[in-house]
Protein backbone atom coordinates (compact mmCIF):
# COMPACT_ATOMS: atom_id res chain seq x y z
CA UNK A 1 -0.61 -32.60 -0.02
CA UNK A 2 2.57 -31.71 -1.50
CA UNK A 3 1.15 -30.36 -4.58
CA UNK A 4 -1.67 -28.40 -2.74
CA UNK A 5 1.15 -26.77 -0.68
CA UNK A 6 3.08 -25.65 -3.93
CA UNK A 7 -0.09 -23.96 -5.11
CA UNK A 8 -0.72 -22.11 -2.21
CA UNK A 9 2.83 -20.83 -2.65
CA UNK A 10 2.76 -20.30 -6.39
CA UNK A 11 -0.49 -18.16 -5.83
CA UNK A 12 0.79 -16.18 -3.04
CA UNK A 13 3.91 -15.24 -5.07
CA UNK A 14 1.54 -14.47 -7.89
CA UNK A 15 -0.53 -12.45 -5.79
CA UNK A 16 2.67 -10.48 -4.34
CA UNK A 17 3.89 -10.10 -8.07
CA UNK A 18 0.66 -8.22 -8.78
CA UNK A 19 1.04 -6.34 -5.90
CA UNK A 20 4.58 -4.99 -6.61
CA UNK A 21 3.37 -3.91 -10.09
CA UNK A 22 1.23 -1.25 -8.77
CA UNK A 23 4.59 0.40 -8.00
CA UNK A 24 4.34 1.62 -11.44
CA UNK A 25 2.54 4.56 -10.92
CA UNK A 26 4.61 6.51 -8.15
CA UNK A 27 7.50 5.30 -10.13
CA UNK A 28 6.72 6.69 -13.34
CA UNK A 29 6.01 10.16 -11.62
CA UNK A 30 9.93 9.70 -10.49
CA UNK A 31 11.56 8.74 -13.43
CA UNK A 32 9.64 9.97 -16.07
CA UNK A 33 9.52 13.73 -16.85
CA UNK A 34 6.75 13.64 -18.71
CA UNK A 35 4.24 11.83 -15.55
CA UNK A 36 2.87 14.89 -13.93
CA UNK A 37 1.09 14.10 -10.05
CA UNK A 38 -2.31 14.97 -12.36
CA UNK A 39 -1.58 12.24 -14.12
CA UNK A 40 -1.15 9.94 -10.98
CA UNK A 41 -4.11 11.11 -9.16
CA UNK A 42 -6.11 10.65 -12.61
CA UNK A 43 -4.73 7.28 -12.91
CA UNK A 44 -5.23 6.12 -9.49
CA UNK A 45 -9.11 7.77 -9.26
CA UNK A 46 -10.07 5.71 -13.15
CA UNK A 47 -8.58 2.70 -11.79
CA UNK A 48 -10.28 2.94 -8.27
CA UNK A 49 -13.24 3.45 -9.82
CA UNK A 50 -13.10 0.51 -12.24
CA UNK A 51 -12.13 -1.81 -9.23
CA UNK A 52 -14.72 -0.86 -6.99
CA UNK A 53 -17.10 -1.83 -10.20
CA UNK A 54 -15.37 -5.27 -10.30
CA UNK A 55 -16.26 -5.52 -6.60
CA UNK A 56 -19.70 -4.74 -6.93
CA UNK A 57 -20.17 -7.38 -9.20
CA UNK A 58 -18.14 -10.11 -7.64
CA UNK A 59 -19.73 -9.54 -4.13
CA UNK A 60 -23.58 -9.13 -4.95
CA UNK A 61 -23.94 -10.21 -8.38
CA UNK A 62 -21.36 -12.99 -8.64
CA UNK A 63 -18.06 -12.89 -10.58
CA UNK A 64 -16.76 -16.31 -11.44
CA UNK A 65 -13.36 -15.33 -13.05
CA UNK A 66 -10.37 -17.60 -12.06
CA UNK A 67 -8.00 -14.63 -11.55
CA UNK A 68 -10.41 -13.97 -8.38
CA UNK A 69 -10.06 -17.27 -6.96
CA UNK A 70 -5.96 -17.09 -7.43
CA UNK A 71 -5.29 -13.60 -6.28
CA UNK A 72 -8.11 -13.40 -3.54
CA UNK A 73 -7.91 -15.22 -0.03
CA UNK A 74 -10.90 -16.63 1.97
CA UNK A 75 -11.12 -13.77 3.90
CA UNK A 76 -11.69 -11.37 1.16
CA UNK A 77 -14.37 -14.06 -0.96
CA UNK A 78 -17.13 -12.06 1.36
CA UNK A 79 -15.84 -8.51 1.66
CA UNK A 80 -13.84 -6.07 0.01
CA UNK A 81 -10.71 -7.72 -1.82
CA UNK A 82 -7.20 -6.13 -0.84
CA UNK A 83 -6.33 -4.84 -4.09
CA UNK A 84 -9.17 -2.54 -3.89
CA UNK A 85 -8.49 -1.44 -0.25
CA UNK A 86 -4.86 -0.57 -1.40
CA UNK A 87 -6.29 1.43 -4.46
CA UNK A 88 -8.19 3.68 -1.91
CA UNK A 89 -4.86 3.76 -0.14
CA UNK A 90 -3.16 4.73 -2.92
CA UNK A 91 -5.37 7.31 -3.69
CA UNK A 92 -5.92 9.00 -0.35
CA UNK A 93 -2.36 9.48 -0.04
CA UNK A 94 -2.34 10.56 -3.53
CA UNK A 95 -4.68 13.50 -2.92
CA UNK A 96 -3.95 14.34 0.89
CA UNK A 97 -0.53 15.39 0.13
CA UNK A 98 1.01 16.27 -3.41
CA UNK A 99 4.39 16.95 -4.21
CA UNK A 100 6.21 20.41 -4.51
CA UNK A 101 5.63 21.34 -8.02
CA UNK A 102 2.58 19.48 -8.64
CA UNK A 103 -0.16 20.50 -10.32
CA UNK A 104 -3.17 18.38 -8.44
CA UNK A 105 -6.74 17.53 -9.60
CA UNK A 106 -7.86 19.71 -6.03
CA UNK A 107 -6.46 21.46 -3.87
CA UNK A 108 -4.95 19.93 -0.56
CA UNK A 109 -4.78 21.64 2.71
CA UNK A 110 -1.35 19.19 3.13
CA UNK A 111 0.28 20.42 -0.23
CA UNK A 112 3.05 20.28 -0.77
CA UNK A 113 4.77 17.28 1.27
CA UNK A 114 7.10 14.89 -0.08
CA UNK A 115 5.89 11.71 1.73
CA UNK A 116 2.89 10.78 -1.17
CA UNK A 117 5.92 8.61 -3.11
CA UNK A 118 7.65 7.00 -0.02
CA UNK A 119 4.78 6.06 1.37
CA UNK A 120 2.90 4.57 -1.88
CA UNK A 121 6.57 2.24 -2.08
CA UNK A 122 6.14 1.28 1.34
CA UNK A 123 3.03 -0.41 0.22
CA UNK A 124 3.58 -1.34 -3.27
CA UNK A 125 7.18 -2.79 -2.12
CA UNK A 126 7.08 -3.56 1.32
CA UNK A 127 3.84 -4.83 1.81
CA UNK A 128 4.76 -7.88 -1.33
CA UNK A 129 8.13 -8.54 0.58
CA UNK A 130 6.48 -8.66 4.01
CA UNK A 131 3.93 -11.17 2.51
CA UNK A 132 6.37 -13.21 0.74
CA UNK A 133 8.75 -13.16 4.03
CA UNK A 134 5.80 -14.53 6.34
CA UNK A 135 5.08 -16.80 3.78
CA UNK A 136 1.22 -15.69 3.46
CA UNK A 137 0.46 -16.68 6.91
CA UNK A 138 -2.43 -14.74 8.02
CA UNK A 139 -1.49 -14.26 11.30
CA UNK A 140 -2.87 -11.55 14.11
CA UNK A 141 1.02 -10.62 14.59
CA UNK A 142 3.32 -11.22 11.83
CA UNK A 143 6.44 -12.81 13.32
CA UNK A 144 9.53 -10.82 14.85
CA UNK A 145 11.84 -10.85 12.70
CA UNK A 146 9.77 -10.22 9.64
CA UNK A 147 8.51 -7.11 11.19
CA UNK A 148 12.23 -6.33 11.29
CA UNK A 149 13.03 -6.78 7.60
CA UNK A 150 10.08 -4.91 6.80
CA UNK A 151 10.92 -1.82 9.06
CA UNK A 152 14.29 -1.92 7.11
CA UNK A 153 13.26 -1.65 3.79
CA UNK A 154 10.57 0.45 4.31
CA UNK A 155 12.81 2.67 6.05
CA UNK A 156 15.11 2.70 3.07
CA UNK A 157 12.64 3.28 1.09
CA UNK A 158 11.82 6.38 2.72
CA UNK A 159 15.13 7.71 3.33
CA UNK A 160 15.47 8.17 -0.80
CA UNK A 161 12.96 11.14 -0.37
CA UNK A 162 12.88 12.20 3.15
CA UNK A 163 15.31 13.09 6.22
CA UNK A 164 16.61 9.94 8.46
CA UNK A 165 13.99 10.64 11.07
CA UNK A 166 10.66 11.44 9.13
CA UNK A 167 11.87 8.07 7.61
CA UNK A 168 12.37 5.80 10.34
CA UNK A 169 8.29 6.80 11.69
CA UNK A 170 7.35 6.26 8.57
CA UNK A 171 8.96 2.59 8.56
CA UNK A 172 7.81 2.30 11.60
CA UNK A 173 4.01 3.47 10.86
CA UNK A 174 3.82 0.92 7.85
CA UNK A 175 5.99 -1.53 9.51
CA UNK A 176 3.09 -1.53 12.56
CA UNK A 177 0.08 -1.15 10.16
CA UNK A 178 1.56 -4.44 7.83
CA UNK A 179 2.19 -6.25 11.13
CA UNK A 180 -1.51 -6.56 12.74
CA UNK A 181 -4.87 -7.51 10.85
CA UNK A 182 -7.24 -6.43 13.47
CA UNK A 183 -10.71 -7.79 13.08
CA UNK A 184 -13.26 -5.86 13.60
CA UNK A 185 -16.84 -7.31 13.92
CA UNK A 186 -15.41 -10.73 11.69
CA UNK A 187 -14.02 -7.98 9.47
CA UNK A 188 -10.52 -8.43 8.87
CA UNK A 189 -8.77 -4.70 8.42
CA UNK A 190 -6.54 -5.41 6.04
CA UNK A 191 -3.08 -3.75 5.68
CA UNK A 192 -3.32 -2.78 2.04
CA UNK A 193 -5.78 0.04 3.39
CA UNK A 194 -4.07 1.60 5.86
CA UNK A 195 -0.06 1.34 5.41
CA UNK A 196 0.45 4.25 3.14
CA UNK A 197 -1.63 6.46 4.60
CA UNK A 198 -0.39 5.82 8.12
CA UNK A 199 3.15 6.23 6.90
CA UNK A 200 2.28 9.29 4.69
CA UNK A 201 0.50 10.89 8.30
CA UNK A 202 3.73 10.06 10.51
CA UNK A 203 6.27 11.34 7.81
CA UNK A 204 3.79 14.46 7.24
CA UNK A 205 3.45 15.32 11.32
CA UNK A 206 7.69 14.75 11.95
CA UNK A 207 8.51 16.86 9.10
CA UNK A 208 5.48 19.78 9.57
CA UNK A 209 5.90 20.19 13.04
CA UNK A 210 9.30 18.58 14.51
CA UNK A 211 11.42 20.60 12.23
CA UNK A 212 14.28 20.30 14.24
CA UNK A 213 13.85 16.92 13.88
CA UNK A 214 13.09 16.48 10.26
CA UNK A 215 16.46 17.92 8.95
């Protein structure tokens, strides 16, 4: 038993690892000059694209690679995995709301905004440290007090690029959307599809039209 336990952990930190290493690609738009948002949204679309071809194969042809079995849970052997769901995250946010300054694939009727970045962290950080924190309990409602932690780094996440009140919704949004797996029809909804864009939307709305507010 003991040793089963310690695998289940070792593949949960694994899969939280892999998680926090999609971070890379808001980051690099950050810190390095040469990472335009075209890049990003290129990057994001190619790799989206390649994933959902992984997914096709694993789910109606049958994929028997290991990596599956350690970075997948039992819910997701049947459906869509989470790492794809957060790629389509990723990339909604991506395109629904560029940066100032950015020179996008297509236009967006939300461009610019300055919650894309913030709220692709909030996933790509928050989401791994939530996990980790719960312990990779799949629960309906994550516990209390690691709803808490989450709202707080999320929330400091967001603060590096927003005002103090866009930020604390969007906390909240992604703090609410990593907290409850609704199932839908035996379909679990899983968080990695809908944290970023719900905090992107509730940054986007208290900054477009609570101005006031938004300072």
């Amino acid at each position: 038993m003991f040793p089963s336990v310690l695998d289940r952990i070792d593949d949960e930190v694994t899969r939280r690892l892999v998680h926090a290493s999609t971070s890379v690609a808001p980051l690099s738009y950050v810190f390095i000059a040469e990472m335009t948002w075209w890049h990003v949204q290129v990057f994001l679309s190619l790799a989206l694209v390649g994933a959902f071809g992984l997914e096709i194969v694993r789910l109606y042809v049958g994929l028997e690679w290991w990596i599956f079995d350690r970075l997948t849970r039992e819910y997701e052997q049947e459906n869509l995995a989470a790492y794809f769901l957060g790629g389509v995250g990723l990339t909604l946010v991506a395109f629904l709301f560029p940066p100032a300054g950015a020179d996008p694939v297509i236009a967006s009727p939300f461009d610019p905004s300055p919650v894309a970045v913030p709220a692709m962290l909030m996933l790509t950080i928050g989401d791994p440290f939530s996990g980790l924190l719960g312990a990779g309990e799949l629960r309906a409602v994550k516990q209390t007090w690691v709803l808490l932690a989450t709202f707080g780094l999320t929330t400091l996440i967001a603060s590096a690029f927003v005002g103090p009140i866009p930020a604390i919704l969007g906390g909240a949004a992604a703090t609410a959307a990593d907290g409850a797996k609704p199932v839908i029809r035996g379909y679990v909804v899983d968080d990695n599809l809908t944290i970023a864009p719900s905090a992107a939307v509730a940054m986007f709305l208290t900054i477009e039209y609570l101005p006031a507010l938004g300072l």
